[in-house]
Protein backbone atom coordinates (compact mmCIF):
# COMPACT_ATOMS: atom_id res chain seq x y z
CA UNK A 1 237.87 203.42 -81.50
CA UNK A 2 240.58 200.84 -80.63
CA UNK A 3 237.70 198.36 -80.30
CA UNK A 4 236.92 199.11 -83.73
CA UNK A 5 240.68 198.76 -85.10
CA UNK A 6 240.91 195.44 -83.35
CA UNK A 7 237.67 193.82 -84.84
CA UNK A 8 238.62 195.03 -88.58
CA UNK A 9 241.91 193.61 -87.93
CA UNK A 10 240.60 190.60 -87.07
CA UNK A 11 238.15 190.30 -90.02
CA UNK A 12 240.66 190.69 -92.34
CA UNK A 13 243.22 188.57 -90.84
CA UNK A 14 241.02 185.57 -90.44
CA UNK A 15 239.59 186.71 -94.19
CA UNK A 16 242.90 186.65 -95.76
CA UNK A 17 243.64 183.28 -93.92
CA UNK A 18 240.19 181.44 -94.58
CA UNK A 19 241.79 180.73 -98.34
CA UNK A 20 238.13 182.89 -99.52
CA UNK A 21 240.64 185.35 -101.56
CA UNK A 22 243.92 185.60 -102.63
CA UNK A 23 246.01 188.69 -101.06
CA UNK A 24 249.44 189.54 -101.06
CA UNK A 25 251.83 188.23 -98.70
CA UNK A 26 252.10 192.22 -97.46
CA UNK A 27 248.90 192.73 -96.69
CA UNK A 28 248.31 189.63 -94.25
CA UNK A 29 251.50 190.42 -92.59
CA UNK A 30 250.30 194.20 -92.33
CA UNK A 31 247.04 192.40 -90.82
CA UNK A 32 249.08 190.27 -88.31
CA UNK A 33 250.84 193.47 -87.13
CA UNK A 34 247.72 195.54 -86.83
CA UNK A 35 246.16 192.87 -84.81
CA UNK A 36 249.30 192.59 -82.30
CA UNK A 37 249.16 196.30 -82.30
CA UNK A 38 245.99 196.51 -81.47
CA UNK A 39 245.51 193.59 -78.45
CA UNK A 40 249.03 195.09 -76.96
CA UNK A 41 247.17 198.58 -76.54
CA UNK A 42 243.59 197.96 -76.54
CA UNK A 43 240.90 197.78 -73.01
CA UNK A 44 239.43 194.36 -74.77
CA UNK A 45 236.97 191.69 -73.50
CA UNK A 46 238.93 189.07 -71.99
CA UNK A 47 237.94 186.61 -75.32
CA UNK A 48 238.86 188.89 -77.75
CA UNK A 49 242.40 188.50 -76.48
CA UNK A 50 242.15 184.71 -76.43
CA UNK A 51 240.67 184.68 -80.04
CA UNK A 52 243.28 187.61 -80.94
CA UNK A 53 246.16 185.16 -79.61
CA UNK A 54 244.70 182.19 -81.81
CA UNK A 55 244.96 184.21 -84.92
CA UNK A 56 247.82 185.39 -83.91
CA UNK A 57 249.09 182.26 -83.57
CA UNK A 58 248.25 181.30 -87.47
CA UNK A 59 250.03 184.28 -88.07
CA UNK A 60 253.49 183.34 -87.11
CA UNK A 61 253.75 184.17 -83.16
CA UNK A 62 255.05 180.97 -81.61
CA UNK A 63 253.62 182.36 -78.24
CA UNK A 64 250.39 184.37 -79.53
CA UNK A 65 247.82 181.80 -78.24
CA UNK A 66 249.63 182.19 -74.48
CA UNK A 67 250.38 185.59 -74.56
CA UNK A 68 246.07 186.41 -75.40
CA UNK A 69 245.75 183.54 -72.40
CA UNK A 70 247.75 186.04 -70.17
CA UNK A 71 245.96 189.47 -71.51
CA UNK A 72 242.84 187.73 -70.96
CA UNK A 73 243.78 186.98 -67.64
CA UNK A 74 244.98 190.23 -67.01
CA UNK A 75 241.45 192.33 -68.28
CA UNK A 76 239.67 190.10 -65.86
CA UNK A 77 241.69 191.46 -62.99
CA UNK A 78 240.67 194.55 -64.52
CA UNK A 79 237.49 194.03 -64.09
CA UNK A 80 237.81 192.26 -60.90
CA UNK A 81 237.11 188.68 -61.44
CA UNK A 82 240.23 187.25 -60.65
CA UNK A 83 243.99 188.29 -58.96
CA UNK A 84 246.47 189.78 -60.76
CA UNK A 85 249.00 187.83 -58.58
CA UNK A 86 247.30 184.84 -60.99
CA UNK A 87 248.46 186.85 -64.33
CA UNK A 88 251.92 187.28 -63.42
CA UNK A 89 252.53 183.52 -62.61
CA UNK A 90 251.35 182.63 -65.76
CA UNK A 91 253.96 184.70 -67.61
C-alpha cells in the first residue's frame, strides 16, 4: 500500500511540475508533502528514493536529492548489499 502512495505521489508531482497542466499552488505543495511523507515511512527500492529525492529537490528541499542518496543507501543495507556504517557517514 505505501508503495502505491509513493508512486501516485510521484506521478502527480512530476505531472504538476512537467508544465502539461496548470494546478494550484496547494495541490503541488500537498504533492511535495505526500511524497516526503511517503519516502520517510515507506520499505522502497533503493532508486525510488534517489528519484523521490530529485523531485523532491524541484520541490523546494535544499537537501532532498542527498537525503534520497542516504535512504537509498540505507535500503541497500537492508537488503544487504552494503554497510550501514557507510549510511551513517554520509549523513
Amino acid at each position: 500500500m505505501k508503495r502505491r502512495v509513493l508512486y501516485i505521489s510521484i506521478m502527480a508531482a512530476l505531472q504538476s511540475m512537467a508544465g502539461c497542466t496548470v494546478v494550484p499552488a496547494s495541490t503541488a505543495v500537498n504533492a511535495c508533502q505526500l511524497l516526503d511523507t511517503a519516502t520517510r515511512e515507506a520499505d522502497l527500492a533503493p532508486a525510488w528514493y534517489i528519484g523521490a529525492g530529485q523531485v523532491l529537490e524541484s520541490c523546494g528541499q535544499l537537501q532532498g536529492r542527498k537525503d534520497g542518496e542516504v535512504r537509498a543507501c540505507y535500503a541497500e543495507a537492508r537488503n544487504g548489499y552494503r554497510d550501514s556504517q557507510e549510511c551513517e557517514a554520509m549523513q
